[in-house]
C-alpha atoms as a PDB file:
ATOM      1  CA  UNK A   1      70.599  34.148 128.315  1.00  0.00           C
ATOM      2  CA  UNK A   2      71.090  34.621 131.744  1.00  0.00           C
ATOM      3  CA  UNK A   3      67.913  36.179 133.704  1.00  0.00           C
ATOM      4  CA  UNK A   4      68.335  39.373 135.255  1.00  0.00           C
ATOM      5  CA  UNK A   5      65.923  41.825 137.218  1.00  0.00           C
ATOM      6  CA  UNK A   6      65.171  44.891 136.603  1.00  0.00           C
ATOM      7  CA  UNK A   7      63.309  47.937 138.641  1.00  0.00           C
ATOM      8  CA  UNK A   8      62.375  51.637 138.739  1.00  0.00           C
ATOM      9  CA  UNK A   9      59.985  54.657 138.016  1.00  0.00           C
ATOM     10  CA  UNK A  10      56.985  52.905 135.684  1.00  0.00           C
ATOM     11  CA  UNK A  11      57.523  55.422 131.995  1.00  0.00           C
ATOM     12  CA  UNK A  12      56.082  55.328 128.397  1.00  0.00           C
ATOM     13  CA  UNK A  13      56.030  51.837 127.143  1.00  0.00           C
ATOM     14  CA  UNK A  14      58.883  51.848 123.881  1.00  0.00           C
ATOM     15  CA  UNK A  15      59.508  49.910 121.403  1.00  0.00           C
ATOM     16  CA  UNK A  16      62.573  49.426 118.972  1.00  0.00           C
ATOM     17  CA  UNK A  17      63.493  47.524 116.044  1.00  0.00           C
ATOM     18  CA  UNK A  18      66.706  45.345 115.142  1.00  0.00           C
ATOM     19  CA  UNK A  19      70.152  46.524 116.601  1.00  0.00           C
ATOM     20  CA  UNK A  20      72.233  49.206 115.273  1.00  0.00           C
ATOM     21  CA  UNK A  21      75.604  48.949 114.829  1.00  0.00           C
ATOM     22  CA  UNK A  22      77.743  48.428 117.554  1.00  0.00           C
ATOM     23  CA  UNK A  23      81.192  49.586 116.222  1.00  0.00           C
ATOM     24  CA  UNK A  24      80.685  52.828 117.961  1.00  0.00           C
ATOM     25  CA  UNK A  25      83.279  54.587 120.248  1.00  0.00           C
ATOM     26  CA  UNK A  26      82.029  53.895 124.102  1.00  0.00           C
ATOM     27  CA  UNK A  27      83.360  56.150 127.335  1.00  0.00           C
ATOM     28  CA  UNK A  28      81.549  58.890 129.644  1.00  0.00           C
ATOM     29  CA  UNK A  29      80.583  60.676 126.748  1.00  0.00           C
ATOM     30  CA  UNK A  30      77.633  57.958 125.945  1.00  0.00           C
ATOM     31  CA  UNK A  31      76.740  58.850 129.580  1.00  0.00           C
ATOM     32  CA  UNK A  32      75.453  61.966 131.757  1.00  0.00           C
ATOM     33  CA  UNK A  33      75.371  61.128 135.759  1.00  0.00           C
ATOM     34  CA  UNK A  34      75.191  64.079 138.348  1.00  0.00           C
ATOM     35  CA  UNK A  35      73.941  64.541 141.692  1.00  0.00           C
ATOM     36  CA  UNK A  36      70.504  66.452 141.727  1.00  0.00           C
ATOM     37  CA  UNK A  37      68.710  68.131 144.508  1.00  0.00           C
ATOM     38  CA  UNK A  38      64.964  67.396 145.180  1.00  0.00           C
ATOM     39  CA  UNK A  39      64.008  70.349 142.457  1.00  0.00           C
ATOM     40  CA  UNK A  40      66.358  68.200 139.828  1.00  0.00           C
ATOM     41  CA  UNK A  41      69.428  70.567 139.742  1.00  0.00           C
ATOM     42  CA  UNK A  42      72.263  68.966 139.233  1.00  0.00           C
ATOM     43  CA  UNK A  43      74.548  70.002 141.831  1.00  0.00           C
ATOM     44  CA  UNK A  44      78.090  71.923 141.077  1.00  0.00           C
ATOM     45  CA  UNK A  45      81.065  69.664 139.872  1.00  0.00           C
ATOM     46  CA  UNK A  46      84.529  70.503 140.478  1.00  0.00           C
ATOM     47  CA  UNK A  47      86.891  68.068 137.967  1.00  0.00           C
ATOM     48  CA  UNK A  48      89.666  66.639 139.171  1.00  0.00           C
ATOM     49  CA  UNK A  49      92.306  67.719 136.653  1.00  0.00           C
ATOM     50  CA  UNK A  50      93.993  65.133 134.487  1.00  0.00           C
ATOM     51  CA  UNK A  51      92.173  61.934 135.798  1.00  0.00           C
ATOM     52  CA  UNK A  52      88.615  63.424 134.022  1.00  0.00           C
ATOM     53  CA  UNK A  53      89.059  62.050 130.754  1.00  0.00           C
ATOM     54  CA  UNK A  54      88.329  58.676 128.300  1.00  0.00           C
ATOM     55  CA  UNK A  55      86.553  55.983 130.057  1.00  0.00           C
ATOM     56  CA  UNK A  56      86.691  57.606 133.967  1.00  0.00           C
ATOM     57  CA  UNK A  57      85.626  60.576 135.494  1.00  0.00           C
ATOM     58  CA  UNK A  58      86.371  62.108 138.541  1.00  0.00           C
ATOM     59  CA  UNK A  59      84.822  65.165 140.223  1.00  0.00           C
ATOM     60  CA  UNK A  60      84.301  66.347 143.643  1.00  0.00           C
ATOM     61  CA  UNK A  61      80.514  67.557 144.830  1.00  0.00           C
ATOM     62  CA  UNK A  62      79.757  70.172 147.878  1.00  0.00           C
ATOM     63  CA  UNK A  63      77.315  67.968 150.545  1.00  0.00           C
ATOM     64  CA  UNK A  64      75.358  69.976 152.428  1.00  0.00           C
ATOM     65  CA  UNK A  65      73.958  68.611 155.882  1.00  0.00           C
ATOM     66  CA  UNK A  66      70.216  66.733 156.020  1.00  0.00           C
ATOM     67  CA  UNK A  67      69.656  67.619 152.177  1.00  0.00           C
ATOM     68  CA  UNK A  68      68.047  64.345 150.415  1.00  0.00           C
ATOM     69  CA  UNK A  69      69.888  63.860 147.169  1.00  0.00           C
ATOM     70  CA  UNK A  70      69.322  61.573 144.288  1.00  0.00           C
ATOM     71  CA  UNK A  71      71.390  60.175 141.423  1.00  0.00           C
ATOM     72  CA  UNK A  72      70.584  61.206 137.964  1.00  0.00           C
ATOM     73  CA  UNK A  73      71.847  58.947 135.121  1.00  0.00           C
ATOM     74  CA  UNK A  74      70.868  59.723 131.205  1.00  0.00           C
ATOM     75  CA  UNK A  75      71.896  57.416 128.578  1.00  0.00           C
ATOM     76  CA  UNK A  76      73.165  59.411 125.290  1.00  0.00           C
ATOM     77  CA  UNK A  77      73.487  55.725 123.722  1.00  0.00           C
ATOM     78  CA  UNK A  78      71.585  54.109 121.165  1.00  0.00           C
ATOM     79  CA  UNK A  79      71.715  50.900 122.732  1.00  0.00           C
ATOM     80  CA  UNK A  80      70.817  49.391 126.006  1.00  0.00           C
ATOM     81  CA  UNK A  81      72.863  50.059 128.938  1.00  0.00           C
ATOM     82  CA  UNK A  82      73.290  48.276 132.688  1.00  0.00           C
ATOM     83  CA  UNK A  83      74.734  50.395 135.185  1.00  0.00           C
ATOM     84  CA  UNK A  84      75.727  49.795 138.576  1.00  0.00           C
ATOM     85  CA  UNK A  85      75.597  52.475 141.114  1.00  0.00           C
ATOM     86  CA  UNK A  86      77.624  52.317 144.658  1.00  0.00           C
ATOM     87  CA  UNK A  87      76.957  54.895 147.299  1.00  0.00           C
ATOM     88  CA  UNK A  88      79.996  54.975 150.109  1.00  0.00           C
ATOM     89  CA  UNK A  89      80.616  51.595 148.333  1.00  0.00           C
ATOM     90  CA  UNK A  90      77.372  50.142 148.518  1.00  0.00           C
ATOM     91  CA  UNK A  91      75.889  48.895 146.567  1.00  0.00           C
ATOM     92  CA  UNK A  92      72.236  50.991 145.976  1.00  0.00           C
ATOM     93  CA  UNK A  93      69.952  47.837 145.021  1.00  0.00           C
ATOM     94  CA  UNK A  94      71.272  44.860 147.219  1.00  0.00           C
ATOM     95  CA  UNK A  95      72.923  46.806 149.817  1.00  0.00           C
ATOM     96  CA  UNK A  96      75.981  44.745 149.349  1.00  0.00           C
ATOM     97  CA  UNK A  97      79.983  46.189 149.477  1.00  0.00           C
ATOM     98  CA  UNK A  98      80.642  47.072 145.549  1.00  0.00           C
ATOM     99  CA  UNK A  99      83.518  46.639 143.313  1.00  0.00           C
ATOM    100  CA  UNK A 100      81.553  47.995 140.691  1.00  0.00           C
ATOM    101  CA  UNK A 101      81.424  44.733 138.895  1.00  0.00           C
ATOM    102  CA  UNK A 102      78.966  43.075 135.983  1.00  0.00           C
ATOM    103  CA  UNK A 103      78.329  40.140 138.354  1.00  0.00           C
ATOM    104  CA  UNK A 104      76.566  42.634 140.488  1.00  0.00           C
ATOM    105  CA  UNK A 105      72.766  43.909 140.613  1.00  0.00           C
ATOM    106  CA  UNK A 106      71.720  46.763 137.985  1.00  0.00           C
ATOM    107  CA  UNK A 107      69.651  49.281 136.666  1.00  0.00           C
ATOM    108  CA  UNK A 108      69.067  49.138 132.510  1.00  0.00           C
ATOM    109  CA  UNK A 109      68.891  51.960 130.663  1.00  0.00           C
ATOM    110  CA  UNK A 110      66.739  51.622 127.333  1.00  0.00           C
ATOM    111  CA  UNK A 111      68.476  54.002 124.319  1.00  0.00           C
ATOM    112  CA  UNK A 112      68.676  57.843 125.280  1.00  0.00           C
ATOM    113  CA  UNK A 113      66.497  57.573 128.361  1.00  0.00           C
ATOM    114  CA  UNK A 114      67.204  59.344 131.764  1.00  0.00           C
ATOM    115  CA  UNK A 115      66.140  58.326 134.636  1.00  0.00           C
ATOM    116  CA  UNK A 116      66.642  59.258 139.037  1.00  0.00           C
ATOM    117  CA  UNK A 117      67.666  57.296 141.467  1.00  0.00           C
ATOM    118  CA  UNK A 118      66.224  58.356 144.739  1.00  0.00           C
ATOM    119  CA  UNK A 119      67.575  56.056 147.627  1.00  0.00           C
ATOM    120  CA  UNK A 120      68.250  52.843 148.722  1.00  0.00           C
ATOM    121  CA  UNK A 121      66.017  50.141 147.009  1.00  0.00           C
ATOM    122  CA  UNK A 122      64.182  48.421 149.500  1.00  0.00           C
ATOM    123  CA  UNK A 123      61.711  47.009 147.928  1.00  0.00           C
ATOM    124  CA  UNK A 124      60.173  45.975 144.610  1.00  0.00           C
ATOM    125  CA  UNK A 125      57.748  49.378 144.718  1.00  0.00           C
ATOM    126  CA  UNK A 126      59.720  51.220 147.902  1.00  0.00           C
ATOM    127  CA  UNK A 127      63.189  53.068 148.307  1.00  0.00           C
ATOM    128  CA  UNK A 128      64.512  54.587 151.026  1.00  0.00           C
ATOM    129  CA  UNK A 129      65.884  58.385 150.315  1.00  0.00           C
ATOM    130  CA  UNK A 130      69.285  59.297 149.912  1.00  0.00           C
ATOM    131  CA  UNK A 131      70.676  62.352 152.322  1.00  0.00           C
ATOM    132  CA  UNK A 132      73.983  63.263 153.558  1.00  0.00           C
ATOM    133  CA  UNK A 133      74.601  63.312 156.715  1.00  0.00           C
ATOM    134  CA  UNK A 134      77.735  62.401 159.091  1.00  0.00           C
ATOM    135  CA  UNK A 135      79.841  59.497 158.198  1.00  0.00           C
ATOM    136  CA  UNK A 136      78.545  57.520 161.582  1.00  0.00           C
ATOM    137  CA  UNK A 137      75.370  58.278 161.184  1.00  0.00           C
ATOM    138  CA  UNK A 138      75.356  56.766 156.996  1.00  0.00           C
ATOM    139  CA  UNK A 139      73.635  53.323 156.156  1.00  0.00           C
ATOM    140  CA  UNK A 140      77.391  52.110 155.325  1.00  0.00           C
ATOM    141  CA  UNK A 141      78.826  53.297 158.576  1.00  0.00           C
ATOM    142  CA  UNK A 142      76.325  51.262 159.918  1.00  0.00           C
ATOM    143  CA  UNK A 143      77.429  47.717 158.570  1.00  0.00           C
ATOM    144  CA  UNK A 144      81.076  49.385 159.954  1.00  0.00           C
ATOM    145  CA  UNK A 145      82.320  50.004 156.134  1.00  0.00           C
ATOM    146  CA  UNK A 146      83.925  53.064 156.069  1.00  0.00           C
ATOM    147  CA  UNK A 147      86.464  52.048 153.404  1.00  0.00           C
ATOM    148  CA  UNK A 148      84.830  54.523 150.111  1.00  0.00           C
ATOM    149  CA  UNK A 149      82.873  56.869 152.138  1.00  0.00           C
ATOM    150  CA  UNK A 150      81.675  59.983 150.454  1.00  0.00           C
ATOM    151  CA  UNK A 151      81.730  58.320 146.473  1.00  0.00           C
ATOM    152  CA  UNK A 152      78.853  58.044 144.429  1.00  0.00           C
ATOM    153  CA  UNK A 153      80.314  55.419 141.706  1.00  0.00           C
ATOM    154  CA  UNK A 154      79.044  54.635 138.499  1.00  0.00           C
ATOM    155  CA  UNK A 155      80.011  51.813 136.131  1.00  0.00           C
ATOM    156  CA  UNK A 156      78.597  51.517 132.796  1.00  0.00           C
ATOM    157  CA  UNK A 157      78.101  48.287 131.000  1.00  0.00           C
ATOM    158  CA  UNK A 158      77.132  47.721 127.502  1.00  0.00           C
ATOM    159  CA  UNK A 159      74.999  44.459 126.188  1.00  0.00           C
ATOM    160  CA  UNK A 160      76.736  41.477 125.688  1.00  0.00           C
ATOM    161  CA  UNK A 161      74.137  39.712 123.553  1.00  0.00           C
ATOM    162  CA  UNK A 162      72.183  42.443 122.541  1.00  0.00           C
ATOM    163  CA  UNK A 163      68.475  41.595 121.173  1.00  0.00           C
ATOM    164  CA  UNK A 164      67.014  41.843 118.506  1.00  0.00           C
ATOM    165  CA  UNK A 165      64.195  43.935 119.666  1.00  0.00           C
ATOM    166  CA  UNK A 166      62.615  44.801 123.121  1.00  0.00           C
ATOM    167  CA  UNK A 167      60.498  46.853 124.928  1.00  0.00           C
ATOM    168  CA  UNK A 168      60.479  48.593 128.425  1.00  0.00           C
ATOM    169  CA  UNK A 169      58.360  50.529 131.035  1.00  0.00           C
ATOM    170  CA  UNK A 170      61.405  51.325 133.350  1.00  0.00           C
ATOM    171  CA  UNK A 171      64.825  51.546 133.865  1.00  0.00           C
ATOM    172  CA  UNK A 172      66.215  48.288 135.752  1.00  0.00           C
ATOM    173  CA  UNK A 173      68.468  46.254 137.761  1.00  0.00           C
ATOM    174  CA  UNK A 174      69.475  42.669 138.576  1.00  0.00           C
ATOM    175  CA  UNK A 175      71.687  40.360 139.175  1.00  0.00           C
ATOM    176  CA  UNK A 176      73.470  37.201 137.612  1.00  0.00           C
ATOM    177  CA  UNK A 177      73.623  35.434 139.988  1.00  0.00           C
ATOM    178  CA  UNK A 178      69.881  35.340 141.191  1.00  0.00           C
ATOM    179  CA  UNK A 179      68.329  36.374 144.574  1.00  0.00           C
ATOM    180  CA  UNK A 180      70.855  35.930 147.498  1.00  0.00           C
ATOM    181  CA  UNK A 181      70.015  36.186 151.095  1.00  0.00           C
ATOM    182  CA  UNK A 182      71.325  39.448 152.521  1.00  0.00           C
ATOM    183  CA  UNK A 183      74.524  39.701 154.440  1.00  0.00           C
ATOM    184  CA  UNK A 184      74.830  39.297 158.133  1.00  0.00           C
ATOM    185  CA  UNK A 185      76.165  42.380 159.545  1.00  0.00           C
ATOM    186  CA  UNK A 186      79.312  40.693 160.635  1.00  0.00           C
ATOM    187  CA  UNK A 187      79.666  39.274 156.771  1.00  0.00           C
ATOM    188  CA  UNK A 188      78.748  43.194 155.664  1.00  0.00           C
ATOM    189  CA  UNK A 189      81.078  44.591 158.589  1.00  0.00           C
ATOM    190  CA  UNK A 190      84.327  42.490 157.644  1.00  0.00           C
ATOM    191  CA  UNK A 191      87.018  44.519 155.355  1.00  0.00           C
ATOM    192  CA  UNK A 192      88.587  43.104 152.096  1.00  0.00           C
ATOM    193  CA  UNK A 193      92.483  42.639 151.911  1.00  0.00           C
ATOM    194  CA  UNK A 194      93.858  45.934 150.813  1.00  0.00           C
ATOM    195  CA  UNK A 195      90.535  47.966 152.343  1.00  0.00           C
ATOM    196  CA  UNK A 196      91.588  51.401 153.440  1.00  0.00           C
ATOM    197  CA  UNK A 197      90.829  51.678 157.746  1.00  0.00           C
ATOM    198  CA  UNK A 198      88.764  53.937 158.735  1.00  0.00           C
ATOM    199  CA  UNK A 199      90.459  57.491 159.625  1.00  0.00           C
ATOM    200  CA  UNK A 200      90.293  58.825 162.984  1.00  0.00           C
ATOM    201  CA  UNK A 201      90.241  62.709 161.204  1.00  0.00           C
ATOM    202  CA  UNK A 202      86.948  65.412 161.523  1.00  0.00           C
ATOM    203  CA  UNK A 203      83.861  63.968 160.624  1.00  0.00           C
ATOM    204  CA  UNK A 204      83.283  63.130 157.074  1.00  0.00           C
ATOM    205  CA  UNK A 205      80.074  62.825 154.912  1.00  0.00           C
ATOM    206  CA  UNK A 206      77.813  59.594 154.237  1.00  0.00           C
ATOM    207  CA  UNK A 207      74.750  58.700 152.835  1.00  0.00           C
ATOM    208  CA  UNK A 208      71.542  58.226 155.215  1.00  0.00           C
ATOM    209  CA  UNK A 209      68.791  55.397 155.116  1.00  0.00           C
ATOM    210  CA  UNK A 210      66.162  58.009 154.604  1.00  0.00           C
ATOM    211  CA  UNK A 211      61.997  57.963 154.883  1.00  0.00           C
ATOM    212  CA  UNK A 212      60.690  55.646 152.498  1.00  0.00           C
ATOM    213  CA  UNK A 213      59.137  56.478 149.088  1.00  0.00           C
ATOM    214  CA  UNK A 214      56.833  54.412 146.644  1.00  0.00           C
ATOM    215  CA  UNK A 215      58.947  53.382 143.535  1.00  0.00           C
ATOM    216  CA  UNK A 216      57.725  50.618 141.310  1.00  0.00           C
ATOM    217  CA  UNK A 217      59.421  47.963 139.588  1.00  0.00           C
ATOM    218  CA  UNK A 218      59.471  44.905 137.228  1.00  0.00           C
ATOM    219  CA  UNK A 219      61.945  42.566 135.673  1.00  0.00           C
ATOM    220  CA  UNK A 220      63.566  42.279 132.451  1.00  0.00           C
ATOM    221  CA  UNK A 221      66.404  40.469 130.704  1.00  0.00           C
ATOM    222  CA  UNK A 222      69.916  41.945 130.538  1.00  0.00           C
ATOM    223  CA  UNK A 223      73.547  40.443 130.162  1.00  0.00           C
ATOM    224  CA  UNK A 224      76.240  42.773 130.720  1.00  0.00           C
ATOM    225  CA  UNK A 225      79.879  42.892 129.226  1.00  0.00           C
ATOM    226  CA  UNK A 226      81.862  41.571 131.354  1.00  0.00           C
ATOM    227  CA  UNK A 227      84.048  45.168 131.969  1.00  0.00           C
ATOM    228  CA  UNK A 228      82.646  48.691 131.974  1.00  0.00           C
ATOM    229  CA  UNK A 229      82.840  50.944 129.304  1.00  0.00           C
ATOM    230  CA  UNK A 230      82.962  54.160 131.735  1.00  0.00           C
ATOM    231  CA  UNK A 231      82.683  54.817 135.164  1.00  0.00           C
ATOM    232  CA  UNK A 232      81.836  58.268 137.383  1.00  0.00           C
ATOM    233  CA  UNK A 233      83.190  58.763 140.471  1.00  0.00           C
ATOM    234  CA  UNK A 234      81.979  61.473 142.364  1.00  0.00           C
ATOM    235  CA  UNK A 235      83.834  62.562 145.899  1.00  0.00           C
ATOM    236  CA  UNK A 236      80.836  64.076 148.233  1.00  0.00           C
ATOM    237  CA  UNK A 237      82.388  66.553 151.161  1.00  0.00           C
ATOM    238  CA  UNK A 238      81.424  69.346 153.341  1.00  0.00           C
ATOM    239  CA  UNK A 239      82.550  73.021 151.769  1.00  0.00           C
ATOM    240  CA  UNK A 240      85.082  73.275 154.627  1.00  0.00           C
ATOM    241  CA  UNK A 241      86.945  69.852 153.262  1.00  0.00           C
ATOM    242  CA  UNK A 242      86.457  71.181 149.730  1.00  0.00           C
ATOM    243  CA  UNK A 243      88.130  74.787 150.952  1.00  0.00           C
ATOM    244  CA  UNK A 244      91.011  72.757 152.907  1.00  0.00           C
ATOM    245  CA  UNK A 245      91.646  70.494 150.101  1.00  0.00           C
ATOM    246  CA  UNK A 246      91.977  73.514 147.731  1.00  0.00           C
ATOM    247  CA  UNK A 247      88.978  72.102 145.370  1.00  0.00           C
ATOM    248  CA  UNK A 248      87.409  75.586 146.509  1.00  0.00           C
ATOM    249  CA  UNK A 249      88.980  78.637 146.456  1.00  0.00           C
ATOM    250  CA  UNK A 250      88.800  80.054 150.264  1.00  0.00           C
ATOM    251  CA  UNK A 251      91.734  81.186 150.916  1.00  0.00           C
ATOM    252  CA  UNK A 252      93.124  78.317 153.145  1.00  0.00           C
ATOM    253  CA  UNK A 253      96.187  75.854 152.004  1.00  0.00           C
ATOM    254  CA  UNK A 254      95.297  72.908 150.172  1.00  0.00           C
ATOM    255  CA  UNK A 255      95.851  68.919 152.069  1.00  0.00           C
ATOM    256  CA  UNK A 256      95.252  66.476 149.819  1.00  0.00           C
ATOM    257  CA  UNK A 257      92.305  64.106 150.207  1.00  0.00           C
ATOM    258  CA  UNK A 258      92.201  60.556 152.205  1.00  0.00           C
ATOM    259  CA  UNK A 259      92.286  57.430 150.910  1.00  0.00           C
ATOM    260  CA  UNK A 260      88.922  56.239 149.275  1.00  0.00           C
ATOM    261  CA  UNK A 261      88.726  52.321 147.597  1.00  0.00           C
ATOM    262  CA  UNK A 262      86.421  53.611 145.185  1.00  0.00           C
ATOM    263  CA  UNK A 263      88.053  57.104 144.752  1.00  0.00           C
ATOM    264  CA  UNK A 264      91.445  56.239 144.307  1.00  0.00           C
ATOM    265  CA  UNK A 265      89.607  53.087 141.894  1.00  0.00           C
ATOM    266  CA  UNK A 266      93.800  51.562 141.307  1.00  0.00           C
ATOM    267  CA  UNK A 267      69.907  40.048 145.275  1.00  0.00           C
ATOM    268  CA  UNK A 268      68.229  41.078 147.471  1.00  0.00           C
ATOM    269  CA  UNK A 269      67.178  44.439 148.163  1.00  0.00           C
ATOM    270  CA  UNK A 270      69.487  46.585 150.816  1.00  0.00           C
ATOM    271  CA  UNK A 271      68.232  45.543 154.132  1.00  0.00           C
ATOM    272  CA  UNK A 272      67.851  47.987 156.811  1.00  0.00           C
ATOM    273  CA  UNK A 273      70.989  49.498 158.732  1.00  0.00           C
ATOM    274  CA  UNK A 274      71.648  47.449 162.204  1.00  0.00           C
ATOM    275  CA  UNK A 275      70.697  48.564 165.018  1.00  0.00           C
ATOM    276  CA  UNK A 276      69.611  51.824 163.763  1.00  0.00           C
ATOM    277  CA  UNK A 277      65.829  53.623 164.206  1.00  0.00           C
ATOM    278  CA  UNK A 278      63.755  54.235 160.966  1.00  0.00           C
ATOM    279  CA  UNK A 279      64.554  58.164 159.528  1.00  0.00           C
ATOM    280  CA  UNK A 280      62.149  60.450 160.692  1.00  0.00           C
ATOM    281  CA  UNK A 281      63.731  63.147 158.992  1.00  0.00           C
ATOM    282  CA  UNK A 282      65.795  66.134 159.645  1.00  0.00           C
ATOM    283  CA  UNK A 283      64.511  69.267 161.325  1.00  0.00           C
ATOM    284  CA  UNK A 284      65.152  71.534 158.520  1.00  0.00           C
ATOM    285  CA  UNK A 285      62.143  70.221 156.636  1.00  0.00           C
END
């Protein structure tokens, strides 16, 4: 069994018996992830037509400036889930670039459980908060990856040995292949083949390294199948891209989107953004 760590808001301690069966039909439907505000409502989606369906979904989210956002994920499961969670292709726990792969760090879901995903882990008991905010001034812009800006991703894993019985006082992540060292900037900076370059258009929306917040953790066991049973992509973007784009109604004549890695989808904790001041936060607060 490979070791993997796991981290997040300290709940109930739970308890289950053997395994049920696992013949059951898996794709978004065993999942629930939206974008929440800091008073936990989920913020509007807007479904992209005909690619919102089976195993991936795809909607589009109005960001509004210096707002802190979190990720909400519920599990409507009745077994154990891992799921790894990329914001502007970045991954949330290491920090790394994401393909949204098994061989990445984690969070584990125990059977119908819910949990929020505030920021950027940091630490074992520390993240620091998500907020939008312009594209250069996001914690991937930072490392100079710009190539899935404005996607909170989602890819769901199920089990691949599952136990027999377990408990859990948190929802988790980890990683199979241990505690790395993090990326150089240069290492986090340099583009895959087939990365889309960054566009030269109006500004567009990232993520922030926010102030930090206390957020506990501890470590658990989980081996994930090797692909995901579902995955949620949802496109951030000011309510002036959504109106051009025709997502919103406002009267103006549609363009289509730009290219997004993690859009157009064809072990060690995120280290801080180079070169960049700690987040005193905005001015609307």
């Amino acid at each position: 069994m490979t070791s993997k760590w796991q981290a997040g808001l300290i709940v109930a301690l739970m308890a289950l018996g053997p395994t049920a069966v696992w013949a059951q039909r898996y794709n978004t439907s065993n999942l629930d992830v939206n974008i929440v505000d800091d008073r936990g409502r989920a913020l509007r989606e807007y479904p992209v037509r005909g690619e919102s369906r089976g195993a991936v979904y795809k909607a589009y989210v109005e960001a509004t400036r210096g707002r802190n956002y979190s990720v909400q994920v519920r599990n409507r499961s009745s077994e154990r889930i891992g799921v790894v969670i990329a914001v502007d292709g970045r991954n949330i726990i290491s920090g790394d670039r994401s393909n949204l792969s098994s061989s990445e760090r984690m969070y584990v879901l125990g059977p119908y459980q819910q949990e929020t995903y505030e920021g950027w882990r940091t630490g074992k008991d520390r993240v620091n908060r998500f907020y939008f905010t312009e594209e250069g001034d996001s914690y991937a812009g930072a490392w100079g990856d710009y190539s899935a800006m404005g996607v909170v991703a989602v890819a769901a894993f199920r089990e691949n040995r599952p136990q027999q019985s377990w408990s859990q006082d948190g929802p988790g992540y980890g990683d199979q292949r241990g505690l790395r060292k993090p990326q150089s900037s240069a290492e986090s900076a340099a583009p895959s083949a087939g990365a889309a370059p960054r566009m030269q258009s109006a500004p567009a929306p990232g993520t922030g390294y926010g102030e930090t917040e206390y957020s506990p953790s501890r470590k658990v066991e989980f081996e994930a199948e090797r692909q995901p049973f579902a995955k949620f992509l949802l496109k951030y973007a000011w309510r002036e891209t959504l109106c051009r784009q025709g997502v919103i109604d406002c009267g103006d004549n549609p363009r289509p989107p730009r290219g997004n890695r993690l859009w157009d989808d064809n072990n060690d904790y995120t280290p801080p953004p180079p070169h960049s001041a700690p987040y005193q936060g905005e001015s609307w607060r």
